[in-house]
PDB file of N, CA and C in Angstrom:
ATOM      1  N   UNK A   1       6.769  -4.204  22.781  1.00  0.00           N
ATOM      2  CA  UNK A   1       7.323  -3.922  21.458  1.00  0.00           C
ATOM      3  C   UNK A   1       8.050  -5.180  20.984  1.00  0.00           C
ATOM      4  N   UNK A   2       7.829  -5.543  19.578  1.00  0.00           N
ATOM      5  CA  UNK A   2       8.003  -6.688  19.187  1.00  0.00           C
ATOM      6  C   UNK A   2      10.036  -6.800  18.478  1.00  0.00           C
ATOM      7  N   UNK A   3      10.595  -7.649  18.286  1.00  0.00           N
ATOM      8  CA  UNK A   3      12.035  -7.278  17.184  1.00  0.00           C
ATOM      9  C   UNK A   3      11.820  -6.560  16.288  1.00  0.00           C
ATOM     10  N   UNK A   4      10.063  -7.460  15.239  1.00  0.00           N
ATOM     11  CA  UNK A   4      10.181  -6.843  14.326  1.00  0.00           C
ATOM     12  C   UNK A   4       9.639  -5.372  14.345  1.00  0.00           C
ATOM     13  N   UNK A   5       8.932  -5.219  15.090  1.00  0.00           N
ATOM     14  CA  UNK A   5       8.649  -3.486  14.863  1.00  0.00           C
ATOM     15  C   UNK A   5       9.676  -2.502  14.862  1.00  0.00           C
ATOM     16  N   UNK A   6      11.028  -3.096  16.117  1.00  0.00           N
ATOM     17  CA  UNK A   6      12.027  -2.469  16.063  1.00  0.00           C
ATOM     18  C   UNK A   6      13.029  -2.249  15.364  1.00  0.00           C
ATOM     19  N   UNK A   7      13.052  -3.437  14.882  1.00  0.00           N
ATOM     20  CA  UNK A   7      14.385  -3.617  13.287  1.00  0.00           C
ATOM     21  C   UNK A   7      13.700  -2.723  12.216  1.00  0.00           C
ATOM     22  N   UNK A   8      12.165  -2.426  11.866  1.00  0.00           N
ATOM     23  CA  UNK A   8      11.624  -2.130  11.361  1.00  0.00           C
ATOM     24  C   UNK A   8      11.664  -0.064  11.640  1.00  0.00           C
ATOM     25  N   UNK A   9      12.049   0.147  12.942  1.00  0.00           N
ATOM     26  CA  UNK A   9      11.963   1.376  13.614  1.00  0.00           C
ATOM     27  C   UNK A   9      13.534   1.913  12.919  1.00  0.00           C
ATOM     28  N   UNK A  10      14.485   0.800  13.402  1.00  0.00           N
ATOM     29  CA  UNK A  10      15.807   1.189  13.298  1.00  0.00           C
ATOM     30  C   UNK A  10      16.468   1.470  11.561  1.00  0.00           C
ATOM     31  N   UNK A  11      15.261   0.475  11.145  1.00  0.00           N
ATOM     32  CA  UNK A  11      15.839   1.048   9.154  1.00  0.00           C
ATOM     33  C   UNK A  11      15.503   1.599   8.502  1.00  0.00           C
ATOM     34  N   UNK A  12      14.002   2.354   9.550  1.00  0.00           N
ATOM     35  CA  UNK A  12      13.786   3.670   8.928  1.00  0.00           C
ATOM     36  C   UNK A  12      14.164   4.676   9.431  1.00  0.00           C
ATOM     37  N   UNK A  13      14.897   4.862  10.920  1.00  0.00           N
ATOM     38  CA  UNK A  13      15.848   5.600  11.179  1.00  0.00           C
ATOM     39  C   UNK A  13      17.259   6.050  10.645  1.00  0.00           C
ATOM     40  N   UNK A  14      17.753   4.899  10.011  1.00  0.00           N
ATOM     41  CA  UNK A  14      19.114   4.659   9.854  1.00  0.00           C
ATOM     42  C   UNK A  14      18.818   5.082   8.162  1.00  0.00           C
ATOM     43  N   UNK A  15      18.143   4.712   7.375  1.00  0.00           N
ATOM     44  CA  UNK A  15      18.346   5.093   6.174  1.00  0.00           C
ATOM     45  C   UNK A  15      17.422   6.336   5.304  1.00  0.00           C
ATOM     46  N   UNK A  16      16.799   6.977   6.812  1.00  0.00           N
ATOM     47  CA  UNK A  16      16.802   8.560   6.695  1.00  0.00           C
ATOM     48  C   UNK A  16      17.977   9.878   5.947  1.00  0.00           C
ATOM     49  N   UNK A  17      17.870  10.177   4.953  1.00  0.00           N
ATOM     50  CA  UNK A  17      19.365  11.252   4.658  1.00  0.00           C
ATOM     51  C   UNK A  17      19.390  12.273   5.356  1.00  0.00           C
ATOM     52  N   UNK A  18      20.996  12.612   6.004  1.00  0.00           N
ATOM     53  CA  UNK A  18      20.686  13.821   6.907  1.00  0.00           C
ATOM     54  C   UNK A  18      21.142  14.983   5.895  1.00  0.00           C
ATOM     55  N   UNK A  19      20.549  15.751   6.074  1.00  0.00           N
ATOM     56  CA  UNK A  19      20.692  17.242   4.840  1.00  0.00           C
ATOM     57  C   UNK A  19      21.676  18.185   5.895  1.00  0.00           C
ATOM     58  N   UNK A  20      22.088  18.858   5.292  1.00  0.00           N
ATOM     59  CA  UNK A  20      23.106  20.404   5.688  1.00  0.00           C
ATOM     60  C   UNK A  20      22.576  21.197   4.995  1.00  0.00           C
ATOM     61  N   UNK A  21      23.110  22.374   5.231  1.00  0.00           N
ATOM     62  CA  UNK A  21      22.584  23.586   4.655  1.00  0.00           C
ATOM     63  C   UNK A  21      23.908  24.126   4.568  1.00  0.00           C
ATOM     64  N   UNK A  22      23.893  24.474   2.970  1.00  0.00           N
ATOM     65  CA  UNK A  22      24.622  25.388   2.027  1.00  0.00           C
ATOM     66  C   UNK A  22      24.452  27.130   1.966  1.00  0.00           C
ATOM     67  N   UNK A  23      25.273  27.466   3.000  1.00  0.00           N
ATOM     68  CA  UNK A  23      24.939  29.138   2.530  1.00  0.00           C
ATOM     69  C   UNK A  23      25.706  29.492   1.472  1.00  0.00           C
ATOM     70  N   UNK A  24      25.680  30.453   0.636  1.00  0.00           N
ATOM     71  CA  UNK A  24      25.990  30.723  -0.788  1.00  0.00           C
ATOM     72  C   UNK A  24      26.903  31.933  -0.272  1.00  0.00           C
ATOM     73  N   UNK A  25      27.395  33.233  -1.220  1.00  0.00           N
ATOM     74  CA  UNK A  25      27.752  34.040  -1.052  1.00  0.00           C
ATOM     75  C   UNK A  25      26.763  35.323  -0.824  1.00  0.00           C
ATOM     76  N   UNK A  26      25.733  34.931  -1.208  1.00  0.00           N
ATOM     77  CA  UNK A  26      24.794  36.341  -1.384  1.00  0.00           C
ATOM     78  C   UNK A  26      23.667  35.752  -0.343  1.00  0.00           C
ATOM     79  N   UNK A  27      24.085  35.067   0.476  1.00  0.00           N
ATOM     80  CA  UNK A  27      23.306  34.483   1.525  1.00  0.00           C
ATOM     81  C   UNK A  27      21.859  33.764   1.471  1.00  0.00           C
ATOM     82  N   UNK A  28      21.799  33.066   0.243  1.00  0.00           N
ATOM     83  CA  UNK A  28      20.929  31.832   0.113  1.00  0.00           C
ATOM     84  C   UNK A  28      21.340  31.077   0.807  1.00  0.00           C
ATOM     85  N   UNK A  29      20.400  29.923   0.883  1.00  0.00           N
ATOM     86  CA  UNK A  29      20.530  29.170   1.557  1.00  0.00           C
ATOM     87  C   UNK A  29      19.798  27.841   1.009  1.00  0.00           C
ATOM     88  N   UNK A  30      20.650  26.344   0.993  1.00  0.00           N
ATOM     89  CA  UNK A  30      20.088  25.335   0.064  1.00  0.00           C
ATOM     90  C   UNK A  30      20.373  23.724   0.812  1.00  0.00           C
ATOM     91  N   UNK A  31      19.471  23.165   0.872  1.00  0.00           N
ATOM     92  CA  UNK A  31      19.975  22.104   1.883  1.00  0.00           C
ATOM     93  C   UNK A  31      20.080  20.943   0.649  1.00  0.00           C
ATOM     94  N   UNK A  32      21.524  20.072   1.134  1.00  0.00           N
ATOM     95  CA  UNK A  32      21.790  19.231   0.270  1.00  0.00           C
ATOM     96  C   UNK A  32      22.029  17.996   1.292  1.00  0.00           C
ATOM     97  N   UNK A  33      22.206  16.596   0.652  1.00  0.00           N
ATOM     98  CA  UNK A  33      22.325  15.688   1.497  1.00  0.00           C
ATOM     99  C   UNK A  33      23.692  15.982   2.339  1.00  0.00           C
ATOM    100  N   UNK A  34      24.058  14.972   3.844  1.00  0.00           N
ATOM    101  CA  UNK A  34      25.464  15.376   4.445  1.00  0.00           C
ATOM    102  C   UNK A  34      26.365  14.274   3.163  1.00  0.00           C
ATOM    103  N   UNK A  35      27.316  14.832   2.898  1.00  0.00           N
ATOM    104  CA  UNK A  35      28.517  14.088   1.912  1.00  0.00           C
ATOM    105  C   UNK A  35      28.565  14.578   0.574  1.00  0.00           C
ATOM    106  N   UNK A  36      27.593  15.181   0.852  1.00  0.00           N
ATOM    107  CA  UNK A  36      27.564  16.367  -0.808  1.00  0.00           C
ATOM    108  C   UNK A  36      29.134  17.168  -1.218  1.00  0.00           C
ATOM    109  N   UNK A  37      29.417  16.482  -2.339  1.00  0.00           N
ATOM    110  CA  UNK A  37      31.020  17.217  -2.927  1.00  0.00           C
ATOM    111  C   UNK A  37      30.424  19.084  -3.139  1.00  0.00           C
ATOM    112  N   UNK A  38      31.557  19.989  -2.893  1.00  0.00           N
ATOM    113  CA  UNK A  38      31.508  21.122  -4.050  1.00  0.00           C
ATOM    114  C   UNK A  38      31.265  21.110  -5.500  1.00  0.00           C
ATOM    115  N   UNK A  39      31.689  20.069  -6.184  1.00  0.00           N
ATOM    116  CA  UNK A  39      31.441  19.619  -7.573  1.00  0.00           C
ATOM    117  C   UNK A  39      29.961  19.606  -7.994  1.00  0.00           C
ATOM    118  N   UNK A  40      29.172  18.197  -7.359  1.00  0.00           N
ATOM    119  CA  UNK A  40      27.843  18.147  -7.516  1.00  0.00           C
ATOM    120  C   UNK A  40      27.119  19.736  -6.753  1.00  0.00           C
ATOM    121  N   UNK A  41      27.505  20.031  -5.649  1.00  0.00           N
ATOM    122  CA  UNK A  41      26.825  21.720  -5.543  1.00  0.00           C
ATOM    123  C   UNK A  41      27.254  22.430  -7.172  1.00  0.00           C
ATOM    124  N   UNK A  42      27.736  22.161  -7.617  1.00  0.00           N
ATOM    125  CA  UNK A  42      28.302  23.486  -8.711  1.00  0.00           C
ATOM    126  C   UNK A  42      26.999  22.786 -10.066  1.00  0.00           C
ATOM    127  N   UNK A  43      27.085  21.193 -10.164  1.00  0.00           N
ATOM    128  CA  UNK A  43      26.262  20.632 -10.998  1.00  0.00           C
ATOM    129  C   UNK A  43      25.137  20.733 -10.670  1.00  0.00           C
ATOM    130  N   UNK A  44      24.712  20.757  -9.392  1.00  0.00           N
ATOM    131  CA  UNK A  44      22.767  21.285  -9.375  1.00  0.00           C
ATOM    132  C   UNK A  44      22.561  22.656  -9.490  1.00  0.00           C
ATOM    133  N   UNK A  45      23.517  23.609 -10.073  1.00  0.00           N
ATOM    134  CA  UNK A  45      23.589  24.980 -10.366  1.00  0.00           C
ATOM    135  C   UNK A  45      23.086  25.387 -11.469  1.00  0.00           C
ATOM    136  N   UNK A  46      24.386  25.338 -12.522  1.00  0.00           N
ATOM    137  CA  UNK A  46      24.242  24.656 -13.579  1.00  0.00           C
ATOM    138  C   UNK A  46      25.250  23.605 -14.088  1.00  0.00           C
ATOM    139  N   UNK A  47      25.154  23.060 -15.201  1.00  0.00           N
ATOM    140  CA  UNK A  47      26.416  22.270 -16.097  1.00  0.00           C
ATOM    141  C   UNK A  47      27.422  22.817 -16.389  1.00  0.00           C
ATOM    142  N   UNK A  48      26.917  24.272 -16.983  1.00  0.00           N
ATOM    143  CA  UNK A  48      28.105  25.535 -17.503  1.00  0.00           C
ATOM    144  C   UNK A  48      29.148  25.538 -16.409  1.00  0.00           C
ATOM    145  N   UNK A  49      28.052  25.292 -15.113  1.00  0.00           N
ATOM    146  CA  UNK A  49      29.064  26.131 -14.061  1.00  0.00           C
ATOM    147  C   UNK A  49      30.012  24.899 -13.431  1.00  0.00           C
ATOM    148  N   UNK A  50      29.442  23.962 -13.638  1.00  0.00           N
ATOM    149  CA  UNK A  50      30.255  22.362 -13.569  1.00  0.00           C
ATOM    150  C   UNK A  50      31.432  22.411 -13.870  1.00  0.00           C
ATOM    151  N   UNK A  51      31.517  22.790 -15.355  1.00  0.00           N
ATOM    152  CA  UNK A  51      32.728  22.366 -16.190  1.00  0.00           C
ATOM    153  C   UNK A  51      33.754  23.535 -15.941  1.00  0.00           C
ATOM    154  N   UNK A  52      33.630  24.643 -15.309  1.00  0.00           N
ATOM    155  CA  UNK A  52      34.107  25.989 -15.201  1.00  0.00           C
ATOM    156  C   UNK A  52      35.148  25.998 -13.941  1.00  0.00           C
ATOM    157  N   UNK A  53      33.875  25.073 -13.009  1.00  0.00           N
ATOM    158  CA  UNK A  53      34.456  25.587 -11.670  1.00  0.00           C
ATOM    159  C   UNK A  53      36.001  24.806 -11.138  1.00  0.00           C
ATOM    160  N   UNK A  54      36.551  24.930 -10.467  1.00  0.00           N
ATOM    161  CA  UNK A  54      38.044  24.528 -10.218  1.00  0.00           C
ATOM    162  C   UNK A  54      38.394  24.326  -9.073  1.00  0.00           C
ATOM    163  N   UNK A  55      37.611  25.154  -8.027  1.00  0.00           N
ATOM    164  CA  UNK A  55      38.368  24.269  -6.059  1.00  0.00           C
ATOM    165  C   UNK A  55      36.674  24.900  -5.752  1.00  0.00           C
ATOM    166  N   UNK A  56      36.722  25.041  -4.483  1.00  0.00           N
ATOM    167  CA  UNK A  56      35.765  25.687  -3.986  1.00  0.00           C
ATOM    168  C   UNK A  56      36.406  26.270  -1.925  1.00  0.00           C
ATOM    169  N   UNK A  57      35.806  27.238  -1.935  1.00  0.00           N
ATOM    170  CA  UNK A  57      35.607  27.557  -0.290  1.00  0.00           C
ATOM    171  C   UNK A  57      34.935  26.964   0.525  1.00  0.00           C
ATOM    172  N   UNK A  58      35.325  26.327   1.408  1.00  0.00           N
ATOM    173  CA  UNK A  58      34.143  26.205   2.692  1.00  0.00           C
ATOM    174  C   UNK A  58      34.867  26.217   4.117  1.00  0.00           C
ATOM    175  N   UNK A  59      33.652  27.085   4.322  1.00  0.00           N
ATOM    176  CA  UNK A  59      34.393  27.920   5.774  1.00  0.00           C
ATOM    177  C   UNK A  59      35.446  28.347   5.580  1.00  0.00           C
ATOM    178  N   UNK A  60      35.522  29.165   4.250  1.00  0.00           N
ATOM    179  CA  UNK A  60      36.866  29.843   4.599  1.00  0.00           C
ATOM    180  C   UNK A  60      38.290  29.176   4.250  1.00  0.00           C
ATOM    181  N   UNK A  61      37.802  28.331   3.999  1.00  0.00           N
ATOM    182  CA  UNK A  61      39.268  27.373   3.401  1.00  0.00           C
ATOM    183  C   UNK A  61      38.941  26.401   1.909  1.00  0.00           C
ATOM    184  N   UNK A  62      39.884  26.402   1.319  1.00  0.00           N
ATOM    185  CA  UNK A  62      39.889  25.994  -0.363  1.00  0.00           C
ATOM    186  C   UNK A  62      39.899  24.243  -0.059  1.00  0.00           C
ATOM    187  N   UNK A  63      38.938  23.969  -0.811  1.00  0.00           N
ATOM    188  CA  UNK A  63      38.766  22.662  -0.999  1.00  0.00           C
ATOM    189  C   UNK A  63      38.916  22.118  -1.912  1.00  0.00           C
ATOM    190  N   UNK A  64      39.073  21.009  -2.419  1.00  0.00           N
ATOM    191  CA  UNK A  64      39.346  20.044  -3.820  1.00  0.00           C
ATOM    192  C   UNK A  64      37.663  19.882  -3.996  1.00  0.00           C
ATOM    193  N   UNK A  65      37.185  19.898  -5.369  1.00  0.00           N
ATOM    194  CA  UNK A  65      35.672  19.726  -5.232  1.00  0.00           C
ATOM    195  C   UNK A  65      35.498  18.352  -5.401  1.00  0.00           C
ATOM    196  N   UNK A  66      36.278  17.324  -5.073  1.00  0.00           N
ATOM    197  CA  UNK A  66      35.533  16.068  -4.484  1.00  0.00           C
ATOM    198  C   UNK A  66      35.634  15.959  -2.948  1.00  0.00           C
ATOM    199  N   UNK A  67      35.661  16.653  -2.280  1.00  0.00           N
ATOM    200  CA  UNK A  67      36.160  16.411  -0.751  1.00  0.00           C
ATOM    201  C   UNK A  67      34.284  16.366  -0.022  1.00  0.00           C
ATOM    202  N   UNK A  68      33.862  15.720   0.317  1.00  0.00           N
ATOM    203  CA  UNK A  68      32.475  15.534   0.812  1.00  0.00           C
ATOM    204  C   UNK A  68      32.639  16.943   2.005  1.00  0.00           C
ATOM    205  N   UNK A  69      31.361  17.326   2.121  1.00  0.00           N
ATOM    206  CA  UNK A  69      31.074  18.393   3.311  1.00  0.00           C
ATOM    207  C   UNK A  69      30.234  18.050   3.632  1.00  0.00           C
ATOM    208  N   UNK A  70      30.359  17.386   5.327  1.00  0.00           N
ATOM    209  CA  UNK A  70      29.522  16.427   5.644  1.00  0.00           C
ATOM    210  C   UNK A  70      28.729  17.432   7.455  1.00  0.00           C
ATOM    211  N   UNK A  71      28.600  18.806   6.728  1.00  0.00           N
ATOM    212  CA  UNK A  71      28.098  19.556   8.277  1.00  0.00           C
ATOM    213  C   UNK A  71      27.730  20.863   7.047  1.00  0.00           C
ATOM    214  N   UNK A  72      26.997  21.550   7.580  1.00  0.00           N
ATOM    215  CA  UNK A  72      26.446  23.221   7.318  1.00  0.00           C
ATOM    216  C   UNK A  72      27.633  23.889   7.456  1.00  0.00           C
ATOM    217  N   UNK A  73      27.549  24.868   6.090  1.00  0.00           N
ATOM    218  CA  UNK A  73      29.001  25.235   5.719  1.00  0.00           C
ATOM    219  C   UNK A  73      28.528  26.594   4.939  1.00  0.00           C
ATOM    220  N   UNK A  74      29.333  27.438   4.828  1.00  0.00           N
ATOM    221  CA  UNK A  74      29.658  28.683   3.682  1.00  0.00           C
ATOM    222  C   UNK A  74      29.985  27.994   2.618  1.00  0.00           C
ATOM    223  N   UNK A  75      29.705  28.200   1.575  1.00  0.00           N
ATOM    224  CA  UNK A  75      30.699  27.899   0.203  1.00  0.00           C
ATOM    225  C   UNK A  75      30.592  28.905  -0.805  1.00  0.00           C
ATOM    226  N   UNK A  76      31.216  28.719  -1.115  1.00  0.00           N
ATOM    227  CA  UNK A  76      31.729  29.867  -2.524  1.00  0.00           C
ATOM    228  C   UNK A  76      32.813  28.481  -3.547  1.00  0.00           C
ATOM    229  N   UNK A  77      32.191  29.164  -4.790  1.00  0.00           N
ATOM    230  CA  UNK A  77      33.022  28.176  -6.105  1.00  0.00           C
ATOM    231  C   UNK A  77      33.811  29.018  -6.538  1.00  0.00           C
ATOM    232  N   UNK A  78      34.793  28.577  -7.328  1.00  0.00           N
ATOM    233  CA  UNK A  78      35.928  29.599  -7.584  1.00  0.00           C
ATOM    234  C   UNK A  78      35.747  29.030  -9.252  1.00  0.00           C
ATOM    235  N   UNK A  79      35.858  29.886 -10.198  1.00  0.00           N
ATOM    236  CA  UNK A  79      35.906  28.990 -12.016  1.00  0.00           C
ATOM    237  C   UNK A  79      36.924  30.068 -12.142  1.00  0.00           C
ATOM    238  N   UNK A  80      37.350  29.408 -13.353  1.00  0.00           N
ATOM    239  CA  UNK A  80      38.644  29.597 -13.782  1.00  0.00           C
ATOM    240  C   UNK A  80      38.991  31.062 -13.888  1.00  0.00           C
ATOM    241  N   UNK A  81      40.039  31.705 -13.784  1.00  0.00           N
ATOM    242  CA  UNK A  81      40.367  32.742 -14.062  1.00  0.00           C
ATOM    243  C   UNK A  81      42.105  32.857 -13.996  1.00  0.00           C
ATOM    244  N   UNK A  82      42.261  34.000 -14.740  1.00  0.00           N
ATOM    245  CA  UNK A  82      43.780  34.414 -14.602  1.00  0.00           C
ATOM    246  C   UNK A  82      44.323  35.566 -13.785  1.00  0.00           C
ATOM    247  N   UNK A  83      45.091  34.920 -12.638  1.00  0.00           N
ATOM    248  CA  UNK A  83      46.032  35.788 -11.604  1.00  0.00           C
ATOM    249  C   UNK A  83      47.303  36.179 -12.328  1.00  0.00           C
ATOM    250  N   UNK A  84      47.613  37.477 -11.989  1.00  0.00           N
ATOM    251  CA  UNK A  84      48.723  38.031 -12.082  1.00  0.00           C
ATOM    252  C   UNK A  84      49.388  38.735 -11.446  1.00  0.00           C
ATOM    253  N   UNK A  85      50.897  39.380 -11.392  1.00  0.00           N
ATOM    254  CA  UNK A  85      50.933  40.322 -10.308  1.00  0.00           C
ATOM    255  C   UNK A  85      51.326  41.375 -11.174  1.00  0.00           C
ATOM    256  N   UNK A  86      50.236  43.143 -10.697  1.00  0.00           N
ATOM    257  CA  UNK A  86      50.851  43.710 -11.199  1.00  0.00           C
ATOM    258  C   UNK A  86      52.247  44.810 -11.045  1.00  0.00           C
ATOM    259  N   UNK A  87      52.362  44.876 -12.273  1.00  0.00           N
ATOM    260  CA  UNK A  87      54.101  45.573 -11.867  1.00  0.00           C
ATOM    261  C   UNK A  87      53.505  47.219 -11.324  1.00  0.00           C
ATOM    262  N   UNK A  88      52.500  47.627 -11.226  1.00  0.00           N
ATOM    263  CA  UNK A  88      52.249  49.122 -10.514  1.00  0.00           C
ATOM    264  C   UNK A  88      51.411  49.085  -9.511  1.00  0.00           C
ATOM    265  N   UNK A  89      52.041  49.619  -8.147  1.00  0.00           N
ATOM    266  CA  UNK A  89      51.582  49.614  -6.979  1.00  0.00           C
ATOM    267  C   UNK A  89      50.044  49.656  -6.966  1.00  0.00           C
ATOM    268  N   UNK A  90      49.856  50.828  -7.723  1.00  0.00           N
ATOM    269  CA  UNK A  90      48.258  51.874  -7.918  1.00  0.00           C
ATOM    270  C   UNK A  90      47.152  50.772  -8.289  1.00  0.00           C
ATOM    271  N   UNK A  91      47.599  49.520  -8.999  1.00  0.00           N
ATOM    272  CA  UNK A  91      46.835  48.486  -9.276  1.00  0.00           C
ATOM    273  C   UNK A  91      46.669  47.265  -8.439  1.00  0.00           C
ATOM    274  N   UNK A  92      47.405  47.019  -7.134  1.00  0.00           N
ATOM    275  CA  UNK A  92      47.670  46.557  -6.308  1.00  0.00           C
ATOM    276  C   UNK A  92      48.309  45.272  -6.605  1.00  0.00           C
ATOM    277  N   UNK A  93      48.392  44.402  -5.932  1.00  0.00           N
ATOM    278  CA  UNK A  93      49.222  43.104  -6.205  1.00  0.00           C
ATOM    279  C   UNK A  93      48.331  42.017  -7.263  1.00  0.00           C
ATOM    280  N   UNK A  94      47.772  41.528  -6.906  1.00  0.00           N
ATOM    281  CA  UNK A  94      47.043  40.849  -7.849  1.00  0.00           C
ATOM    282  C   UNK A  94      45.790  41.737  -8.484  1.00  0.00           C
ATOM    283  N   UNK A  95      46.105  41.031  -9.761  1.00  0.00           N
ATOM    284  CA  UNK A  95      44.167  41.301 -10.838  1.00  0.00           C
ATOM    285  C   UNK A  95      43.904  40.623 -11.633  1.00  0.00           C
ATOM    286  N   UNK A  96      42.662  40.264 -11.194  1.00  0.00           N
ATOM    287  CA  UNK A  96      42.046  38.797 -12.128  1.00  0.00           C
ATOM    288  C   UNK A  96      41.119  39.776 -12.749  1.00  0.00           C
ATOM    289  N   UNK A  97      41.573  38.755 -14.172  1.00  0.00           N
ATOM    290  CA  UNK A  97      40.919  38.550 -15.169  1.00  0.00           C
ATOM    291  C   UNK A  97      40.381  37.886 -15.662  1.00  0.00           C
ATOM    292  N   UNK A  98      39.044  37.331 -16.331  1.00  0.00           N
ATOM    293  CA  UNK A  98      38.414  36.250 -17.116  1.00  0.00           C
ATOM    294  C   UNK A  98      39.736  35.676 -18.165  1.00  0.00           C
ATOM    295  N   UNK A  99      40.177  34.566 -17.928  1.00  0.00           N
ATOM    296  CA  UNK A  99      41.075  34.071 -19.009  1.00  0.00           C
ATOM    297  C   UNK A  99      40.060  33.055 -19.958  1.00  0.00           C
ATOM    298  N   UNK A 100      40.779  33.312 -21.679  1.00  0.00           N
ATOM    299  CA  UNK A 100      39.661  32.675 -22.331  1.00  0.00           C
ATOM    300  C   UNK A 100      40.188  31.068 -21.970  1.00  0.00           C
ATOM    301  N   UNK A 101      41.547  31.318 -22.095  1.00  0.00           N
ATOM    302  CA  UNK A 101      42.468  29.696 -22.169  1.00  0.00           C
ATOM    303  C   UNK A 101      42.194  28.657 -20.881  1.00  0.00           C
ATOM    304  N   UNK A 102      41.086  29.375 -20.454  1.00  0.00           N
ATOM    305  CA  UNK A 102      40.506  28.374 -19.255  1.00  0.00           C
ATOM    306  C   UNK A 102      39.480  27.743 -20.258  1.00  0.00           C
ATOM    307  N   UNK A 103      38.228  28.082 -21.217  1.00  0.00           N
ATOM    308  CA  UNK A 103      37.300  27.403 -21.662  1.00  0.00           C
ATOM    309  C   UNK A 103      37.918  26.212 -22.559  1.00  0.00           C
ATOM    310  N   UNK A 104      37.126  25.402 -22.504  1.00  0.00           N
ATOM    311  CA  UNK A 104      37.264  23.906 -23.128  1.00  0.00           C
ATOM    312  C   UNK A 104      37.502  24.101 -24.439  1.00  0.00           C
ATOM    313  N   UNK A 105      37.738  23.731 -25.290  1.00  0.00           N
ATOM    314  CA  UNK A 105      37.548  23.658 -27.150  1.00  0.00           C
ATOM    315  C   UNK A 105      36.545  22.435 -27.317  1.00  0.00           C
ATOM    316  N   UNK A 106      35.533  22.761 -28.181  1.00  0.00           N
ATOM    317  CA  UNK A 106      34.470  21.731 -28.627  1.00  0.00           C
ATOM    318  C   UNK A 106      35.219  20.932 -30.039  1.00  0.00           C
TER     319      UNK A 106
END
């Protein structure tokens, strides 16, 4: 085996992308490159859901959606909404609601 076949072996090894796999909430499943933000997952969704979304889950824990997820993960996106607490037990502690004052103004 020659250098060059091997330098030649090693940079098509090395600049191979390694993919993960994205399970969703409803248990799809979507393989994206490793270093893929929550953000760009929300932008190969849709755009709508781009501009909406606000942290995200993975594994179970809230992420900033630029934080790379660089292994096979759960995720769930979180878009905007309004928490409150309510004042009657029977309704329990928190209830979200669609808030409009989350959408953008054009």
């Amino acid at each position: 085996i020659n250098a060059e076949y091997m330098g030649n072996l090693l940079l098509r090894f090395y600049s191979e992308q390694i993919m993960i796999k994205i399970t969703f909430p409803d248990n799809s499943v979507k393989e994206y490159a490793e270093g893929t933000t929550a953000m760009q997952i929300a932008e190969s969704i849709s755009s709508r859901l781009a501009q909406e979304v606000l942290a995200a889950s993975v594994n179970g824990e809230i992420w900033d959606l630029s934080r790379p997820i660089n292994q096979d993960a759960a995720v769930k996106l979180f878009k905007c909404c309004l928490l409150y607490t309510s004042p009657s037990p029977r309704d329990g502690l928190l209830t979200r609601m669609p808030s409009s004052a989350c959408k953008k103004k054009k």
